[in-house]
N, C-alpha and C. Protein backbone atom coordinates (compact mmCIF):
# COMPACT_ATOMS: atom_id res chain seq x y z
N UNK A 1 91.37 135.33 105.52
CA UNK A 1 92.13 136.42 106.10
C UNK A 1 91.24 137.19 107.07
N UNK A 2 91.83 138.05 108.04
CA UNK A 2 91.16 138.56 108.97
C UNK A 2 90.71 139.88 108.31
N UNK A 3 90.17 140.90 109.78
CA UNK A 3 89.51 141.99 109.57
C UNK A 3 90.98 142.73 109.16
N UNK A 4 91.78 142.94 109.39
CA UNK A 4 92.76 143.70 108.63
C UNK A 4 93.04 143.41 107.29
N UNK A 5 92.67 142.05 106.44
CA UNK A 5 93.20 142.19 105.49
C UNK A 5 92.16 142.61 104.91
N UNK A 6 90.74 142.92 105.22
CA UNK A 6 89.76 143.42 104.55
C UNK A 6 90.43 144.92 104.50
N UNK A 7 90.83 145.81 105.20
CA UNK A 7 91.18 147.43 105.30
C UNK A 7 92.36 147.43 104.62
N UNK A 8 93.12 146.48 104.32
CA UNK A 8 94.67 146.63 103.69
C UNK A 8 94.48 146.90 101.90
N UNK A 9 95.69 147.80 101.65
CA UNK A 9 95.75 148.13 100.73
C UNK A 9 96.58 147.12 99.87
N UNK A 10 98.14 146.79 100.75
CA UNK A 10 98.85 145.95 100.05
C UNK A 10 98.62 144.61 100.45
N UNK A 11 98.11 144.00 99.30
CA UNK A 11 97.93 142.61 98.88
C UNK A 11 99.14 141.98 98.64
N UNK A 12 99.18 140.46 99.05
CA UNK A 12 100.38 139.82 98.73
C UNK A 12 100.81 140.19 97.15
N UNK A 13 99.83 140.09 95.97
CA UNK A 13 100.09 140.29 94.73
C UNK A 13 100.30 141.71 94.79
N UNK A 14 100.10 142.72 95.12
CA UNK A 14 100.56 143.81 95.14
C UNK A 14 101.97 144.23 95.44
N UNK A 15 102.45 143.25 96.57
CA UNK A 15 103.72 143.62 97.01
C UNK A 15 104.89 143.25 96.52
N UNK A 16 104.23 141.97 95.67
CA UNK A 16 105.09 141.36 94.47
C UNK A 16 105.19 142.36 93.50
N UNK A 17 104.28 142.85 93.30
CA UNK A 17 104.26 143.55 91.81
C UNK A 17 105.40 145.60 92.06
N UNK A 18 104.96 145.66 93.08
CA UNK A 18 105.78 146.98 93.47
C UNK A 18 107.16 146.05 93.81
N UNK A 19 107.64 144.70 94.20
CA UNK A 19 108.97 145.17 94.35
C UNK A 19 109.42 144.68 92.79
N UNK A 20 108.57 144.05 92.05
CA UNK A 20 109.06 143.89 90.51
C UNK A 20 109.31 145.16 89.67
N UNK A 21 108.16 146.12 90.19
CA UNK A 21 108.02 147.58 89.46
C UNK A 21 109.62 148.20 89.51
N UNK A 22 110.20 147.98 91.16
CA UNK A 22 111.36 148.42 91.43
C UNK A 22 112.45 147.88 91.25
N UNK A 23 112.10 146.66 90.57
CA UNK A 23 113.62 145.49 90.45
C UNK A 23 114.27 145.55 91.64
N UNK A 24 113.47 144.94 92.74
CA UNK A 24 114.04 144.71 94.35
C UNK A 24 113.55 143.39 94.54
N UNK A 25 114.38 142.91 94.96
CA UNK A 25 114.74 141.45 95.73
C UNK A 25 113.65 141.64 97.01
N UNK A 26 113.39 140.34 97.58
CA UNK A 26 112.69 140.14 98.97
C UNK A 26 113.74 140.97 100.20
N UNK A 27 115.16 140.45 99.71
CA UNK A 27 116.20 141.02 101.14
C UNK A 27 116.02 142.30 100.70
N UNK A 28 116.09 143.31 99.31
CA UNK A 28 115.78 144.32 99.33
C UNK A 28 114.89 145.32 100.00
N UNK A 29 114.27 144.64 99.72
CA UNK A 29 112.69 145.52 100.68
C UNK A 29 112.44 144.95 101.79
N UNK A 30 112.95 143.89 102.59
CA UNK A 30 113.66 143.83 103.75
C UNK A 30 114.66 145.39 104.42
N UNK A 31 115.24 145.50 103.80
CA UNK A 31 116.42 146.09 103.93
C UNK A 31 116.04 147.45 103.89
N UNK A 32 115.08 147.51 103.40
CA UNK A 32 114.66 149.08 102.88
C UNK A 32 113.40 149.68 104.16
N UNK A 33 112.97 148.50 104.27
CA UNK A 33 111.46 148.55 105.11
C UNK A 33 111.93 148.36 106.84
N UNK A 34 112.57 147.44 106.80
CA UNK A 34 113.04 146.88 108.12
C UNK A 34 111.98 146.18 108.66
N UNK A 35 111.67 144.82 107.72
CA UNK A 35 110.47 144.17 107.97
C UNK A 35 111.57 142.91 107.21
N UNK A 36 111.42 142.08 108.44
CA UNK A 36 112.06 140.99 108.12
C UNK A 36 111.70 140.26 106.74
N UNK A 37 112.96 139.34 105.87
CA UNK A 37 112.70 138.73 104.89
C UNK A 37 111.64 137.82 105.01
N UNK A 38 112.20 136.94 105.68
CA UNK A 38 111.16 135.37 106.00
C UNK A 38 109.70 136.35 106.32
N UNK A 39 109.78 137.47 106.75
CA UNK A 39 107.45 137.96 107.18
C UNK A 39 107.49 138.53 105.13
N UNK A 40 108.08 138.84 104.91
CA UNK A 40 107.76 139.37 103.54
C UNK A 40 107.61 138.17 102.40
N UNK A 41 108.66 137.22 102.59
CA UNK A 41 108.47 135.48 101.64
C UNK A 41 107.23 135.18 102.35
N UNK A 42 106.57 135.00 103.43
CA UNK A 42 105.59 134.46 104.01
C UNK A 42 104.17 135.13 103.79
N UNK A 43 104.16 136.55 103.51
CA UNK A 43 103.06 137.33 103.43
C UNK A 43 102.68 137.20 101.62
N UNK A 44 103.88 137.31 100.82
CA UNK A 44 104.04 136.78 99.75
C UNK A 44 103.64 135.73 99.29
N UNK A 45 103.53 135.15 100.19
CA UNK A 45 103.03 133.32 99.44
C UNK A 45 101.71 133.23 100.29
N UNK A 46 101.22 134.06 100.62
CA UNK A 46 100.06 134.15 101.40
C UNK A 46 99.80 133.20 102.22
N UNK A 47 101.18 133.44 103.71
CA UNK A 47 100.58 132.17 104.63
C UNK A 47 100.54 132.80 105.69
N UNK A 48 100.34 134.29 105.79
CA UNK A 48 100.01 134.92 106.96
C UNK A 48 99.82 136.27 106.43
N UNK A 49 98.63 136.61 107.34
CA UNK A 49 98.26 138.38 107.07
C UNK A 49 99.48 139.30 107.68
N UNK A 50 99.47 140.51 107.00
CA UNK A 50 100.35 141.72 108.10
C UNK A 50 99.63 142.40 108.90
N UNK A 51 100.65 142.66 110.06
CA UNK A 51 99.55 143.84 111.04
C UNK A 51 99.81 144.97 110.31
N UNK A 52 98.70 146.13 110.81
CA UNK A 52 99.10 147.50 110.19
C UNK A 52 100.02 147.89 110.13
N UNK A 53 100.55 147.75 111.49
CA UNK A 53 102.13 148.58 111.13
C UNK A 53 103.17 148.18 110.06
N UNK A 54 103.19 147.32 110.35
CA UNK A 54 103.99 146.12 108.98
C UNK A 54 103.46 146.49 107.76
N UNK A 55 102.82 147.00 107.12
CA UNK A 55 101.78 147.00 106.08
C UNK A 55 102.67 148.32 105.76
N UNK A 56 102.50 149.32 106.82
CA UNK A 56 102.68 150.62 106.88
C UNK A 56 104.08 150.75 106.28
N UNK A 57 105.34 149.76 106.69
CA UNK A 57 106.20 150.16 107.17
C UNK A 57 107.13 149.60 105.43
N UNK A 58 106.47 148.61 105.16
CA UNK A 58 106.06 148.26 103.72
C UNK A 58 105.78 149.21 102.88
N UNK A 59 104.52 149.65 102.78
CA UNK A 59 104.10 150.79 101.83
C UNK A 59 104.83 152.28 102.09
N UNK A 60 105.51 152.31 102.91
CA UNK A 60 106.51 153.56 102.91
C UNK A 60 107.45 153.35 102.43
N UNK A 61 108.45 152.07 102.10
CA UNK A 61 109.38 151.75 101.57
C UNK A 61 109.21 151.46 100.53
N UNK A 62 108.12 151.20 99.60
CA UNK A 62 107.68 151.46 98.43
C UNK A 62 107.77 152.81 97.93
N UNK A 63 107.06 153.55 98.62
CA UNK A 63 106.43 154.98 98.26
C UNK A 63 108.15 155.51 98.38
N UNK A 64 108.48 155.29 99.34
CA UNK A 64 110.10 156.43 98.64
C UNK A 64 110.77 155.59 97.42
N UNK A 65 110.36 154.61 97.23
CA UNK A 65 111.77 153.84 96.47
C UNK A 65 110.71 154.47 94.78
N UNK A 66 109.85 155.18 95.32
CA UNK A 66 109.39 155.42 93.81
C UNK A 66 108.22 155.24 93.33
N UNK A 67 107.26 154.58 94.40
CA UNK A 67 105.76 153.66 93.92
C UNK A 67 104.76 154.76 94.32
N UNK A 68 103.59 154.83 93.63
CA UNK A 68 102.32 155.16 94.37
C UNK A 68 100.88 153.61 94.18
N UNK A 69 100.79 153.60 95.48
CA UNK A 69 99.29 153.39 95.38
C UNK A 69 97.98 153.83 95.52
N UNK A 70 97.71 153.36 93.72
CA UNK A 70 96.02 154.06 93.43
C UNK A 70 95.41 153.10 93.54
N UNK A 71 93.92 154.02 93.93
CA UNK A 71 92.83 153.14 93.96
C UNK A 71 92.15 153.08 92.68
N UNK A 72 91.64 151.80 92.24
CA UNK A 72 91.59 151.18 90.82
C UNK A 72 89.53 151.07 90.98
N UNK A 73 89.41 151.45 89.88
CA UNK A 73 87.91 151.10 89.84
C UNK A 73 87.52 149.24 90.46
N UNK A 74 86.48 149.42 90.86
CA UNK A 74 86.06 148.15 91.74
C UNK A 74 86.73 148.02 93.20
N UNK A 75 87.32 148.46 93.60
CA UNK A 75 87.64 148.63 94.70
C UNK A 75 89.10 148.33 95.23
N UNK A 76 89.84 148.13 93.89
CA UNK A 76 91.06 147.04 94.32
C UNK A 76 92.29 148.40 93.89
N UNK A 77 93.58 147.99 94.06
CA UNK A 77 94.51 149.29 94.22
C UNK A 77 95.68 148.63 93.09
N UNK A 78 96.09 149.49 92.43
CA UNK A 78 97.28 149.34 91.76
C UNK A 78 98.65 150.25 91.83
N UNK A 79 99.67 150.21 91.53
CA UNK A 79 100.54 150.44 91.59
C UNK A 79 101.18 151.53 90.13
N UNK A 80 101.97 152.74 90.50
CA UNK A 80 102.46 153.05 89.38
C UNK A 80 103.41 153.83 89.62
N UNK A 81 104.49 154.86 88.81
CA UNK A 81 105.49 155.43 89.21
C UNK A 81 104.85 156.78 89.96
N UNK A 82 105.81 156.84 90.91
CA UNK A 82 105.05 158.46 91.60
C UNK A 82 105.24 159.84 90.99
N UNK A 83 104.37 160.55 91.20
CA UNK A 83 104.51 161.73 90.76
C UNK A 83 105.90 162.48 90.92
N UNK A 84 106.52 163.09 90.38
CA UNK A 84 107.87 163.87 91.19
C UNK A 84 107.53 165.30 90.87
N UNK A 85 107.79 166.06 92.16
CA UNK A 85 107.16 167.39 92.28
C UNK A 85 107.76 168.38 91.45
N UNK A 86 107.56 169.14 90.62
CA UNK A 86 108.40 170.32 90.11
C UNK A 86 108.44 171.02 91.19
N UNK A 87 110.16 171.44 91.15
CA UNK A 87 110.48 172.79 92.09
C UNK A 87 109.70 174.19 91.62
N UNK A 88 109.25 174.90 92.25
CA UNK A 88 108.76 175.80 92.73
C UNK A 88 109.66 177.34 92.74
């Protein structure tokens, strides 16, 4: 993988695992992200890196549907439910 997938947070196994966290389909988070199915089955089976933006556009459609990503001792990131803010 290139110099971007060294700076990327979401890993193909990562992106599996947040849309399992969410019980979302590939067309789901398609649908949610506006990042085509076939780049998400393909990044998934690890036969091509994402550009940032794609990455971006990914991990925002996570992060509202409910996800946070933490950074995990050793350097690698995991996934868990997000905080929800108490009103104020």
């Amino acid at each position: 993988m290139g110099q971007a997938a060294k700076n990327a947070i979401l890993t193909p196994a990562l992106c599996r695992a947040a849309r399992g966290f969410l019980d979302w389909t590939q067309t789901d988070l398609a649908d949610r992200s506006g990042v085509s199915r076939s780049t998400i089955r393909d990044y998934e089976g690890s036969r091509h890196d994402l550009h940032r933006a794609t990455e971006a556009q990914l991990r925002l459609a996570f992060e509202e549907g409910g996800v946070a990503f933490v950074h995990m001792e050793g350097g690698c990131f995991g996934v868990c439910p997000r905080a929800l803010q108490t009103p104020q």
